[in-house]
N, C-alpha and C. Protein backbone atom coordinates (compact mmCIF):
# COMPACT_ATOMS: atom_id res chain seq x y z
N UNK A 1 -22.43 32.03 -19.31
CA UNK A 1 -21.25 31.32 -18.84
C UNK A 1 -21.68 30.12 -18.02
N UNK A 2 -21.24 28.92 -18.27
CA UNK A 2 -21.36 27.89 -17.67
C UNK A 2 -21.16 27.88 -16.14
N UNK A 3 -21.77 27.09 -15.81
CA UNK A 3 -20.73 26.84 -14.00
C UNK A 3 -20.62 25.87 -14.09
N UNK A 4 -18.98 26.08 -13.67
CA UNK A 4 -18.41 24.75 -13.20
C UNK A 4 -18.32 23.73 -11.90
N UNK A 5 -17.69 23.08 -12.56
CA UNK A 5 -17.87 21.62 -10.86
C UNK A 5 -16.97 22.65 -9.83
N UNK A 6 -17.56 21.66 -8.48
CA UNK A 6 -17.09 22.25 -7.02
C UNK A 6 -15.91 20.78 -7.05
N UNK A 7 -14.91 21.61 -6.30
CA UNK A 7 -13.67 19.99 -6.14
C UNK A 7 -14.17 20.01 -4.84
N UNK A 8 -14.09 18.67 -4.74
CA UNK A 8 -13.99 18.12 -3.12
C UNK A 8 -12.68 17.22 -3.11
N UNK A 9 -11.82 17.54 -1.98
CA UNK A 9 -10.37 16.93 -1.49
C UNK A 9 -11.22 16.22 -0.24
N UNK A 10 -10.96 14.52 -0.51
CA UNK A 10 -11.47 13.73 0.70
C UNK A 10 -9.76 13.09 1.29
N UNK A 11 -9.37 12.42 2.20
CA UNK A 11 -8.59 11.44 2.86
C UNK A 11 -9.43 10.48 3.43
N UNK A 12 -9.50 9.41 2.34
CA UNK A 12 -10.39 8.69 2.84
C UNK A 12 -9.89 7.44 3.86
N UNK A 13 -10.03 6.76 4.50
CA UNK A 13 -9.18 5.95 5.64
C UNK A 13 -10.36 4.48 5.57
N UNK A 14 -9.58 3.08 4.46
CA UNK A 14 -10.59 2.22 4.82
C UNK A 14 -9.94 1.23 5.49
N UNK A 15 -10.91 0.36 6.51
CA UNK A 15 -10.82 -0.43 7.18
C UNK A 15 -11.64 -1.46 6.66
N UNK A 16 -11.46 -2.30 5.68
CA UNK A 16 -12.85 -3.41 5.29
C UNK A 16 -12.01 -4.53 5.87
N UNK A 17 -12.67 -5.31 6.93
CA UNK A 17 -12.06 -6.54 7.07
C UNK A 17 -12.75 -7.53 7.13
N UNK A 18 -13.76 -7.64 5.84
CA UNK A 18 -14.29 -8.03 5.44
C UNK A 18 -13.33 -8.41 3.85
N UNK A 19 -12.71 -7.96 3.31
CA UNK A 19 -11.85 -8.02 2.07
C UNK A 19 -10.29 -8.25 2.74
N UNK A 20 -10.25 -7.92 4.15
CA UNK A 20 -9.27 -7.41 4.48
C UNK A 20 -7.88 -6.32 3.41
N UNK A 21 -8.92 -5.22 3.38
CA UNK A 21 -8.20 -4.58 2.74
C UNK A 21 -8.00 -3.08 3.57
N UNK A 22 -7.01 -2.51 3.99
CA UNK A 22 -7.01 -1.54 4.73
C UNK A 22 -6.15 -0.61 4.51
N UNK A 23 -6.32 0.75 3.28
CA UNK A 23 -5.61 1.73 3.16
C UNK A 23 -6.30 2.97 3.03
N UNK A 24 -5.44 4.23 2.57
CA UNK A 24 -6.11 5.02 2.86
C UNK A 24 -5.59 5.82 1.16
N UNK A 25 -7.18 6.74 0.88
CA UNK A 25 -7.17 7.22 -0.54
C UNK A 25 -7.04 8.65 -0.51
N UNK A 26 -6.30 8.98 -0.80
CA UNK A 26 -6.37 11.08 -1.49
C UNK A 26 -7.07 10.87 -2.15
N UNK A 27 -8.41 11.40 -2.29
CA UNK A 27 -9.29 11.50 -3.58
C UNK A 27 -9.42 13.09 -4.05
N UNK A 28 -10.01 13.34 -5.16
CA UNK A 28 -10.23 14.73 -5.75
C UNK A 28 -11.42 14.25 -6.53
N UNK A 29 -12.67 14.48 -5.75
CA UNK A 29 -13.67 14.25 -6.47
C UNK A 29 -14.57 16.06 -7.38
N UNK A 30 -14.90 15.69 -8.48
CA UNK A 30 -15.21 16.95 -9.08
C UNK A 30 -17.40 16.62 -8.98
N UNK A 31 -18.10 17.72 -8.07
CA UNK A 31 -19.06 17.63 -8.20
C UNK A 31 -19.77 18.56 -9.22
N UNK A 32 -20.35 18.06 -10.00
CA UNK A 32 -21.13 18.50 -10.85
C UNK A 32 -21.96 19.66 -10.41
N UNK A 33 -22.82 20.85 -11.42
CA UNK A 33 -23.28 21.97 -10.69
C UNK A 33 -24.54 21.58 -10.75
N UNK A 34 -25.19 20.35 -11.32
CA UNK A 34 -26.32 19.65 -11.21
C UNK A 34 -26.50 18.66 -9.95
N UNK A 35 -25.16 17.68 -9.55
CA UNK A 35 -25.30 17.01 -8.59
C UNK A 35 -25.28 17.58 -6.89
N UNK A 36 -25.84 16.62 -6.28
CA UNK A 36 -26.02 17.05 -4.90
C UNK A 36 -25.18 16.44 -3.88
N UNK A 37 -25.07 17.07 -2.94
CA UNK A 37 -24.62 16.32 -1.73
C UNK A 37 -24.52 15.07 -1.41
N UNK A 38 -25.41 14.71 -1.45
CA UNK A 38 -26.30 13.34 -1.17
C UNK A 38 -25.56 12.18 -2.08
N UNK A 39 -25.89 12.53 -3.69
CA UNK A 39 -25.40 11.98 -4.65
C UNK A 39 -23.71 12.07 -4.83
N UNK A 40 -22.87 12.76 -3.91
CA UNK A 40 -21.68 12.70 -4.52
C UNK A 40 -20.96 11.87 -3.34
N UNK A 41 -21.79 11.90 -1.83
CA UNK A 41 -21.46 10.73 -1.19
C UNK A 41 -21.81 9.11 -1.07
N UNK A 42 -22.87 9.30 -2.18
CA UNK A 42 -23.15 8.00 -2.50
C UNK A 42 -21.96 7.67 -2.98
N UNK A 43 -21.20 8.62 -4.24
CA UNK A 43 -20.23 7.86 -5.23
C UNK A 43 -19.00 7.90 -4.22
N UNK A 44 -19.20 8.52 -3.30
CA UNK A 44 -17.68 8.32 -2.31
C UNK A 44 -18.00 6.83 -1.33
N UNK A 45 -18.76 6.36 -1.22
CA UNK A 45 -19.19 5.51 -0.39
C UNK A 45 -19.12 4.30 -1.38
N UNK A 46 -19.54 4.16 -2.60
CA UNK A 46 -19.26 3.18 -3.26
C UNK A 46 -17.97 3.08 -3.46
N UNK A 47 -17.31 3.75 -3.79
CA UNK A 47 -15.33 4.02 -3.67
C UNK A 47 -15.33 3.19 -2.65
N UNK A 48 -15.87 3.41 -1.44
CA UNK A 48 -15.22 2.95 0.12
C UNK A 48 -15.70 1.09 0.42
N UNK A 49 -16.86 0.90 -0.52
CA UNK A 49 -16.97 -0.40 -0.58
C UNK A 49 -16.48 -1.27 -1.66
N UNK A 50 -15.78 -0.57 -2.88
CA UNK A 50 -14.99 -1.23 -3.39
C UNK A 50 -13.57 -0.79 -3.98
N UNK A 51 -12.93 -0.49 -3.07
CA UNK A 51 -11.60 -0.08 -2.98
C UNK A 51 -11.11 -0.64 -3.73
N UNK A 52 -10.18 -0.58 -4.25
CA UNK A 52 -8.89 -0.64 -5.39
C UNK A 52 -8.04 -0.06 -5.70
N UNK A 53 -6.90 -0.41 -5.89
CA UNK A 53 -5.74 0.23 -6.43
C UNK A 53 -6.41 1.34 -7.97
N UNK A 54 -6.81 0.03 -8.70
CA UNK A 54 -7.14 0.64 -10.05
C UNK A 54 -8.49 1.49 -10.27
N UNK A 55 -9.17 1.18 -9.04
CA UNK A 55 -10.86 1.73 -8.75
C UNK A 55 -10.76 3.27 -9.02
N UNK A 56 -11.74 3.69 -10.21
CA UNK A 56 -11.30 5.05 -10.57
C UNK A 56 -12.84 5.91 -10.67
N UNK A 57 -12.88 7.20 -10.37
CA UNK A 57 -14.27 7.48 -10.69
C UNK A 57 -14.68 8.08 -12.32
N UNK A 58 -15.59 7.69 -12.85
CA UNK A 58 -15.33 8.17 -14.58
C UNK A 58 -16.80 9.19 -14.60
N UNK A 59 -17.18 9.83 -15.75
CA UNK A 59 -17.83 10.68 -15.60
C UNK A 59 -19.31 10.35 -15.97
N UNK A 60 -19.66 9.31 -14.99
CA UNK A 60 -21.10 8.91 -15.53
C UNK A 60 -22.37 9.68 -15.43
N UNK A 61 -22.18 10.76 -15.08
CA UNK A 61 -23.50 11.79 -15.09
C UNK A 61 -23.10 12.12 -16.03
N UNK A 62 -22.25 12.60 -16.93
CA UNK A 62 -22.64 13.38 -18.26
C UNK A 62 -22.03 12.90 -19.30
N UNK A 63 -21.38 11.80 -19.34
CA UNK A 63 -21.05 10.49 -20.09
C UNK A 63 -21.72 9.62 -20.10
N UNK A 64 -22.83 8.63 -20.69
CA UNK A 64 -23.23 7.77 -21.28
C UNK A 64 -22.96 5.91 -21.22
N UNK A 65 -21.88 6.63 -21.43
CA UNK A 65 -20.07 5.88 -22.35
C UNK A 65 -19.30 5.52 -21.24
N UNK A 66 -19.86 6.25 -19.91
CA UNK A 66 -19.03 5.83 -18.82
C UNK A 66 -19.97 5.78 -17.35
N UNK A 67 -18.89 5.23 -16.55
CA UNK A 67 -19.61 4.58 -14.89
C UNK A 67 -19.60 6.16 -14.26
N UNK A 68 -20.11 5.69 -13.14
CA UNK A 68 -19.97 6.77 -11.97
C UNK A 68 -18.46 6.29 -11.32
N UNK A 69 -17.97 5.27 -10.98
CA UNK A 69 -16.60 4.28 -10.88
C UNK A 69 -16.75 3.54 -12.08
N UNK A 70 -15.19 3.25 -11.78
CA UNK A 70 -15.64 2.15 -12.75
C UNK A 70 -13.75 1.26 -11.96
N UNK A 71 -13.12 -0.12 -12.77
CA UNK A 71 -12.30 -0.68 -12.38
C UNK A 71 -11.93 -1.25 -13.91
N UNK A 72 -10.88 -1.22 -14.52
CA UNK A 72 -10.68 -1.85 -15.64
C UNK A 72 -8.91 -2.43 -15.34
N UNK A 73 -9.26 -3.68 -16.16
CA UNK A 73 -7.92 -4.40 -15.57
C UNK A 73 -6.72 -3.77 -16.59
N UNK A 74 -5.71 -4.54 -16.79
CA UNK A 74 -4.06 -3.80 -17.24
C UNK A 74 -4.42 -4.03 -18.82
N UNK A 75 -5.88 -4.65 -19.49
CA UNK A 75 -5.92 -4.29 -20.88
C UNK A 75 -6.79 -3.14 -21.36
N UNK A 76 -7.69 -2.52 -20.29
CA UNK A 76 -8.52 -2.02 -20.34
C UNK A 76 -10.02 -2.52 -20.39
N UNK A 77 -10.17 -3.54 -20.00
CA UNK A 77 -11.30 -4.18 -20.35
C UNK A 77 -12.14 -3.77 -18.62
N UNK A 78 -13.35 -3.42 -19.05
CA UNK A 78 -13.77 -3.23 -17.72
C UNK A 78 -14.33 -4.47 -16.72
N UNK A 79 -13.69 -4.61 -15.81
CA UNK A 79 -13.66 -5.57 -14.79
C UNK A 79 -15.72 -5.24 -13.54
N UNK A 80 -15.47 -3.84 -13.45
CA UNK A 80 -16.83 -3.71 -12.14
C UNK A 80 -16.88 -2.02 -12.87
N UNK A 81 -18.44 -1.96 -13.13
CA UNK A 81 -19.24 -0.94 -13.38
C UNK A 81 -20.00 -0.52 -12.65
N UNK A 82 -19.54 0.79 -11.74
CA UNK A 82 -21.00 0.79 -10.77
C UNK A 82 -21.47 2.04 -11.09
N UNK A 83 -22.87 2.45 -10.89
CA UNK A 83 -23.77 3.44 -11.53
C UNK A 83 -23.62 3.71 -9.96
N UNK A 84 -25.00 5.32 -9.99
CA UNK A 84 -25.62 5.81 -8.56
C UNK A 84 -26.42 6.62 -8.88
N UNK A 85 -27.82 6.09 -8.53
CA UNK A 85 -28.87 6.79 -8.75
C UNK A 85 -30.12 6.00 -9.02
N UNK A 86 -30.66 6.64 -10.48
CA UNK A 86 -31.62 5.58 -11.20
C UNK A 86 -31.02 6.15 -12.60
N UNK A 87 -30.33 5.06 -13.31
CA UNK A 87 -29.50 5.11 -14.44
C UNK A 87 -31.08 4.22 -15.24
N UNK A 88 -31.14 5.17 -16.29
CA UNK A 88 -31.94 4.22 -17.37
C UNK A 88 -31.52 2.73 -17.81
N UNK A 89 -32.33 1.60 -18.08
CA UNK A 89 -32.50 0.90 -17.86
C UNK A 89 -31.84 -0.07 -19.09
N UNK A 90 -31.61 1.01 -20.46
CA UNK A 90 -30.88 0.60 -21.65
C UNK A 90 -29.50 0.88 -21.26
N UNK A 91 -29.23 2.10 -20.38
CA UNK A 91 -27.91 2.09 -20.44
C UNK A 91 -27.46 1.25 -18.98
N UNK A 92 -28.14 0.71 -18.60
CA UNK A 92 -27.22 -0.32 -17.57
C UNK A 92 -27.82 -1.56 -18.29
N UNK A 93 -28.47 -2.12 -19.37
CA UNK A 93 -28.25 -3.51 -20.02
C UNK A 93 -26.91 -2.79 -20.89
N UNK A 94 -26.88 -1.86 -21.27
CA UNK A 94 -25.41 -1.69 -21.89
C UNK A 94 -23.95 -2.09 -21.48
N UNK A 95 -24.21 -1.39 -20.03
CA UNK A 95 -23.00 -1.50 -18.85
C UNK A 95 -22.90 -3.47 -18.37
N UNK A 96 -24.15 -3.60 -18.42
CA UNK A 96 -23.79 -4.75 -18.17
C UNK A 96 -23.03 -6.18 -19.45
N UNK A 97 -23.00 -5.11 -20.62
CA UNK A 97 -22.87 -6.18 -22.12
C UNK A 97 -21.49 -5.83 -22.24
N UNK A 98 -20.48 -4.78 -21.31
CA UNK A 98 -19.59 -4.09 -21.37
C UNK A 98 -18.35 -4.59 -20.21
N UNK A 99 -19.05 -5.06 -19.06
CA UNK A 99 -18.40 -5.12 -18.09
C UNK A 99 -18.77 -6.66 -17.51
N UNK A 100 -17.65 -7.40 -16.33
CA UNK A 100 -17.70 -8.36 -15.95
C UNK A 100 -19.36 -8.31 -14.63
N UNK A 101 -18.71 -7.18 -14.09
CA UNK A 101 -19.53 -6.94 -12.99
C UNK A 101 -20.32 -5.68 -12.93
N UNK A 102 -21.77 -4.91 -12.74
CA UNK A 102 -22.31 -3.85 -13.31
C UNK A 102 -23.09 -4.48 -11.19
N UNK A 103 -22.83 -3.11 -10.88
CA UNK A 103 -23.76 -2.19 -9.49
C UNK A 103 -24.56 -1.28 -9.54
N UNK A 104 -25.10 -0.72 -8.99
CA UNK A 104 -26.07 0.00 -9.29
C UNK A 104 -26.69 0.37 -7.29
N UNK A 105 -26.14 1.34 -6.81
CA UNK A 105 -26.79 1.91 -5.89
C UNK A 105 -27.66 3.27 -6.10
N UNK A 106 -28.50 2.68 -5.70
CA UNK A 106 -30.14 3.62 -5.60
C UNK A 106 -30.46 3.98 -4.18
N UNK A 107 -31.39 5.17 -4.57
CA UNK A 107 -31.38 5.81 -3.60
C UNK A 107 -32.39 6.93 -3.77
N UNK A 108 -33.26 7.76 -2.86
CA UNK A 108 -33.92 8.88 -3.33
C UNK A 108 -35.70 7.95 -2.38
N UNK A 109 -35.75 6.72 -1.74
CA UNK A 109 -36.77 6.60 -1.17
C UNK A 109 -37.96 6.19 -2.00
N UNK A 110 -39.51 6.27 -2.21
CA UNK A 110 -40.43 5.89 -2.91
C UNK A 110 -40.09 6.14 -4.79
N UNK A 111 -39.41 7.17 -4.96
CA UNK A 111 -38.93 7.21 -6.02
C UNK A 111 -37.84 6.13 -6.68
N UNK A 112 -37.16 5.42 -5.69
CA UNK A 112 -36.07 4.36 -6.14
C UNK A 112 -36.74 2.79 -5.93
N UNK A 113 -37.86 2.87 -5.33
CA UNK A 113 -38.85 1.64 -4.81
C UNK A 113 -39.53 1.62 -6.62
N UNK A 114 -40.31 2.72 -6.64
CA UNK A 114 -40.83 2.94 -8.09
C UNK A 114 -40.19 2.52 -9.14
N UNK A 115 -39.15 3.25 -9.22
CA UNK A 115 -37.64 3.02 -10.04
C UNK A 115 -37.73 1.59 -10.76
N UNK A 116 -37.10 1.00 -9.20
CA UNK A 116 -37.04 -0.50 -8.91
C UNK A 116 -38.41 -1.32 -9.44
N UNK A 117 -39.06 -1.29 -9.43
CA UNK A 117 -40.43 -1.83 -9.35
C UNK A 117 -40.81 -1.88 -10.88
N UNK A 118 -40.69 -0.80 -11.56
CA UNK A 118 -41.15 -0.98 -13.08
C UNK A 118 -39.68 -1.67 -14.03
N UNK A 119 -38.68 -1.41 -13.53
CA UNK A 119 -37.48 -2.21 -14.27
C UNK A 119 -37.22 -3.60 -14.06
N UNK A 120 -37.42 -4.19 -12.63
CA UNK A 120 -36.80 -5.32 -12.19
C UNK A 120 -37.77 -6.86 -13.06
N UNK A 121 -38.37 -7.08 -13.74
CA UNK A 121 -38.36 -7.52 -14.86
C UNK A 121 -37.62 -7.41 -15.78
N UNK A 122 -37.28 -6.49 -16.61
CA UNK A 122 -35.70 -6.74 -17.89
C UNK A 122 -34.07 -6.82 -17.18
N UNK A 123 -34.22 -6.35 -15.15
CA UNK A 123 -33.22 -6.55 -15.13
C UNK A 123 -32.96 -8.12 -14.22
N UNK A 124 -33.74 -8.91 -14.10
CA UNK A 124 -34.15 -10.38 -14.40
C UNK A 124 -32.89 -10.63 -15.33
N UNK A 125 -32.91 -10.25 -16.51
CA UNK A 125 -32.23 -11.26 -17.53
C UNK A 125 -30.63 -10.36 -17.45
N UNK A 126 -30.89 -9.93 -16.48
CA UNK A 126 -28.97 -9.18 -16.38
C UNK A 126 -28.59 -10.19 -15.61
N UNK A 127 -27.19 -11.10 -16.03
CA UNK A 127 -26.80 -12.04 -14.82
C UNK A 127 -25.69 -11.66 -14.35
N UNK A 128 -25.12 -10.77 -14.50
CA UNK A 128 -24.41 -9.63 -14.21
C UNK A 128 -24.20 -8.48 -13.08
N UNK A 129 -26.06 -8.27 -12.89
CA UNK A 129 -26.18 -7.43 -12.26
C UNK A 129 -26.46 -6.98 -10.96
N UNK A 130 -26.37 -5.96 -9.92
CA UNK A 130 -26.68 -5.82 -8.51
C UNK A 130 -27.20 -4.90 -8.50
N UNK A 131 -28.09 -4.71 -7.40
CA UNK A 131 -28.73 -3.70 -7.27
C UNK A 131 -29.07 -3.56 -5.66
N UNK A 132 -28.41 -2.30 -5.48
CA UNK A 132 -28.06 -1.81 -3.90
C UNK A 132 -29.32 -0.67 -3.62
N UNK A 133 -30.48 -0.61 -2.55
CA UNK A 133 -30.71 0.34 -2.33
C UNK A 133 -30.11 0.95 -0.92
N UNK A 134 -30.32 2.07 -1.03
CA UNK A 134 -29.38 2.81 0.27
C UNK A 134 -30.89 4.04 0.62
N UNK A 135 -31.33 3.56 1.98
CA UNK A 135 -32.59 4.10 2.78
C UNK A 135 -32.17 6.03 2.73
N UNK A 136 -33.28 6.53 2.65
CA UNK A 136 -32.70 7.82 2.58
C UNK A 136 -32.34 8.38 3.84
N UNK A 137 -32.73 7.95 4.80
CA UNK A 137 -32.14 8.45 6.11
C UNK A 137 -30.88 8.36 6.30
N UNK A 138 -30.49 7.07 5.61
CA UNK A 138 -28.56 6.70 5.54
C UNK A 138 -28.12 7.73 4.40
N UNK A 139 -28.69 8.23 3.24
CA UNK A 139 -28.11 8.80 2.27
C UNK A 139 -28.28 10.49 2.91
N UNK A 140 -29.24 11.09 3.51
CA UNK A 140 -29.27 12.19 3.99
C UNK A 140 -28.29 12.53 5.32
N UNK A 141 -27.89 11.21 6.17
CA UNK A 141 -26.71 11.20 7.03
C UNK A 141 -25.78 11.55 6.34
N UNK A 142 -25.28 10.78 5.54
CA UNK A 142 -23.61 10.97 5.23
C UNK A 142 -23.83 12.19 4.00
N UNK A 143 -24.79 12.44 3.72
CA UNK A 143 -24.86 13.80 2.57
C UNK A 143 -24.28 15.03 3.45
N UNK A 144 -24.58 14.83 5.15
CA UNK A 144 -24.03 15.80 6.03
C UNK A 144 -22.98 16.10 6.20
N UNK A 145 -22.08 14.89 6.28
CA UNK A 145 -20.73 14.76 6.21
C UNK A 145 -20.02 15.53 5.13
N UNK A 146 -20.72 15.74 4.28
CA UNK A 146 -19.64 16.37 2.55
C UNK A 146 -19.20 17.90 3.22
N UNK A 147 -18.14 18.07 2.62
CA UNK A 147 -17.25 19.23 2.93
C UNK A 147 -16.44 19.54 1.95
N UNK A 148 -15.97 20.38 1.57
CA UNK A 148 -14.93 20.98 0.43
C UNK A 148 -13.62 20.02 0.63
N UNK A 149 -12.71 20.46 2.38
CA UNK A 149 -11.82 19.25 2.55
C UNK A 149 -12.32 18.33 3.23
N UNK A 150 -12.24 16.83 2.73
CA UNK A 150 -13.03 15.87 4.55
C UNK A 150 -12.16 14.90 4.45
N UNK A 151 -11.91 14.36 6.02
CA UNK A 151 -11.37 13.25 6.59
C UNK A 151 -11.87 12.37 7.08
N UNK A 152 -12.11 11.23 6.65
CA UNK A 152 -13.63 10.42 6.67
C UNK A 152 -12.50 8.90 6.86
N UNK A 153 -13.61 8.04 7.72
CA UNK A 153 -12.88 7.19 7.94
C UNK A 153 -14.08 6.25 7.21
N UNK A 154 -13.82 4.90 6.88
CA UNK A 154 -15.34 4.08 6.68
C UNK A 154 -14.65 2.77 7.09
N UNK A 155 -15.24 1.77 7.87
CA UNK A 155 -15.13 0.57 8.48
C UNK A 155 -16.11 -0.25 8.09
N UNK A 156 -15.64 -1.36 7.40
CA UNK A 156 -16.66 -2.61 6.83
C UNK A 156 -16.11 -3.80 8.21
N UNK A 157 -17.39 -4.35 8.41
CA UNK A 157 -16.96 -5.45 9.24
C UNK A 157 -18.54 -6.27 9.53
N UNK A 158 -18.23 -7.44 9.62
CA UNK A 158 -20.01 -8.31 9.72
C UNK A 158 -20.91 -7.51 8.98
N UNK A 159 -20.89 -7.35 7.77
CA UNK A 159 -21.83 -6.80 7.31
C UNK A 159 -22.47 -5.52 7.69
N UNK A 160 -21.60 -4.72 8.64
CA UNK A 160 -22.15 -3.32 8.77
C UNK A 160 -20.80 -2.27 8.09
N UNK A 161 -21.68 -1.37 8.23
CA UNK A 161 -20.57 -0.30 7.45
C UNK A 161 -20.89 1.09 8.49
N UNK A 162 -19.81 1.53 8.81
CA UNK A 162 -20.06 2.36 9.35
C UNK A 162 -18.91 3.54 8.40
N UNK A 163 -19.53 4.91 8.23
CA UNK A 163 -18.95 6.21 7.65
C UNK A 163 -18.51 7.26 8.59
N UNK A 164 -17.44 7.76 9.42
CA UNK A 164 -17.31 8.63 9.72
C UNK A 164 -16.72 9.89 9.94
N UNK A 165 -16.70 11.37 10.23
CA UNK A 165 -15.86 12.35 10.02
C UNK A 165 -14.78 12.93 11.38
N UNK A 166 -15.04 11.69 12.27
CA UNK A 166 -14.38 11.96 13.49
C UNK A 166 -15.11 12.63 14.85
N UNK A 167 -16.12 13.12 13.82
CA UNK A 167 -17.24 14.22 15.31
C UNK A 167 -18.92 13.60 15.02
N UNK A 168 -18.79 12.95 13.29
CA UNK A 168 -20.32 12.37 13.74
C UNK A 168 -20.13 10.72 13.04
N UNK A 169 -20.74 9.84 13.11
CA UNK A 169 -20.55 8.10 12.85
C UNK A 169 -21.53 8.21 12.25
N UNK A 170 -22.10 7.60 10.80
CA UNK A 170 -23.01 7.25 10.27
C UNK A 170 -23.03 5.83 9.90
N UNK A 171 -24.29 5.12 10.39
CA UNK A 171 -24.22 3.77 10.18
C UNK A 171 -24.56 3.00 8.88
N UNK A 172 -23.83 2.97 7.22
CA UNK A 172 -24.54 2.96 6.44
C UNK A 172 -26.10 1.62 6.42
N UNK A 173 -27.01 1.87 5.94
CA UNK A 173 -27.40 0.32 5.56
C UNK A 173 -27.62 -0.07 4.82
N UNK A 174 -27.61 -1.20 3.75
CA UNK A 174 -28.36 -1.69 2.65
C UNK A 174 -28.80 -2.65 2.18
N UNK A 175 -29.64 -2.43 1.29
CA UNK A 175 -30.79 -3.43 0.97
C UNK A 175 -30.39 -4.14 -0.18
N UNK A 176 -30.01 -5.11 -0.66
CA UNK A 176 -29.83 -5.82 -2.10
C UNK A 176 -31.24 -6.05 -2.55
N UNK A 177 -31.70 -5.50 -3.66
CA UNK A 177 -32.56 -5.63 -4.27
C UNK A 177 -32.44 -6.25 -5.51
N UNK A 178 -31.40 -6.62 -6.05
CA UNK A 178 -30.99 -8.07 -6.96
C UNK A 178 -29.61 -8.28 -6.67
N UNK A 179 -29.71 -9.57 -6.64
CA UNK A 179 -28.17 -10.24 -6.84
C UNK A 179 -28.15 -10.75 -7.88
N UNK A 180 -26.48 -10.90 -8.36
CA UNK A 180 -26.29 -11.52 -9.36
C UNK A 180 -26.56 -12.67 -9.51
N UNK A 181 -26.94 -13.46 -10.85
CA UNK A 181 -26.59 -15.28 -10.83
C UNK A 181 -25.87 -15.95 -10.57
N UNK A 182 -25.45 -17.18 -9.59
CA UNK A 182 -24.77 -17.66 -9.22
C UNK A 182 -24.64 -18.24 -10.23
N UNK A 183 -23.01 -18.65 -10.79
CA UNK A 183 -22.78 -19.45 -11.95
C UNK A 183 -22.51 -20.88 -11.82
């Protein structure tokens, strides 16, 4: 018999005033019986830096075919693709031949440096693409925070981000390790 995903019920509360965008999300995120802690607040944290009405999470660990988020406008055409992890390197030139905008937060420490290091040559010719690393000390913080129900607030402002559950503040940080082409 299989095992199934764990639900997590978040209330998420954003403050970016940096977008100036400031509401708050019921989410129902479904964690995988493969994924971790760590990894399912990465994908809640990318939610929290790019909020949207239409910003949806799709099933990119065991879909191919789909983001970890993703945003598609009122034809369906996908607008922002963001991965989390280390997504092979064919299927994010895919994501990027698919979508306006393709992200990519990494994470996991000498393993995502490595990662990074043997790809960032073919992803050179992505003009499309970003690439976020997130230090593991910031990804093992807010991996603390995960809870079955959580009430999490996250505040963007001057370029800091801060994540918190009301009793502990985590300061996210990150590293751009490619930006897109300026057009």
């Amino acid at each position: 018999m299989a095992i199934k995903a764990t639900i997590f019920k978040t209330n998420l509360q954003i403050a970016d005033m940096e977008r100036h965008y400031y509401q708050d999300h019921a989410l129902t995120l479904a964690r995988h019986p493969s994924e971790t802690d760590e990894r399912l607040m990465v994908r809640l944290l990318a939610f929290a830096l790019h909020a949207h009405e239409y910003l949806e999470f799709g099933q990119g660990m065991t879909d191919d075919d789909e983001a970890d988020l993703w945003l598609k406008d009122m034809t369906g055409a996908i607008e922002l693709w963001i991965d989390v992890g280390l997504p092979d390197e064919k299927l994010i030139r895919k994501a990027c031949g698919r979508s306006n905008q393709v992200i990519v937060y990494t994470y996991g420490g000498r393993i995502a440096d490595m990662w990074f290091a043997q790809n960032s040559n073919q992803f050179e010719r992505l003009k499309n693409l970003t690439v976020i690393n997130l230090p593991v000390e910031t990804t093992r913080a807010i991996a603390k925070l995960a809870q079955r129900t959580m009430q999490l607030q996250c505040t963007i402002q001057d370029g800091q981000v801060w994540l918190s559950d009301g009793n502990e503040s985590v300061e996210v940080e990150r590293m751009i390790l490619k930006a897109p082409a300026i057009a």
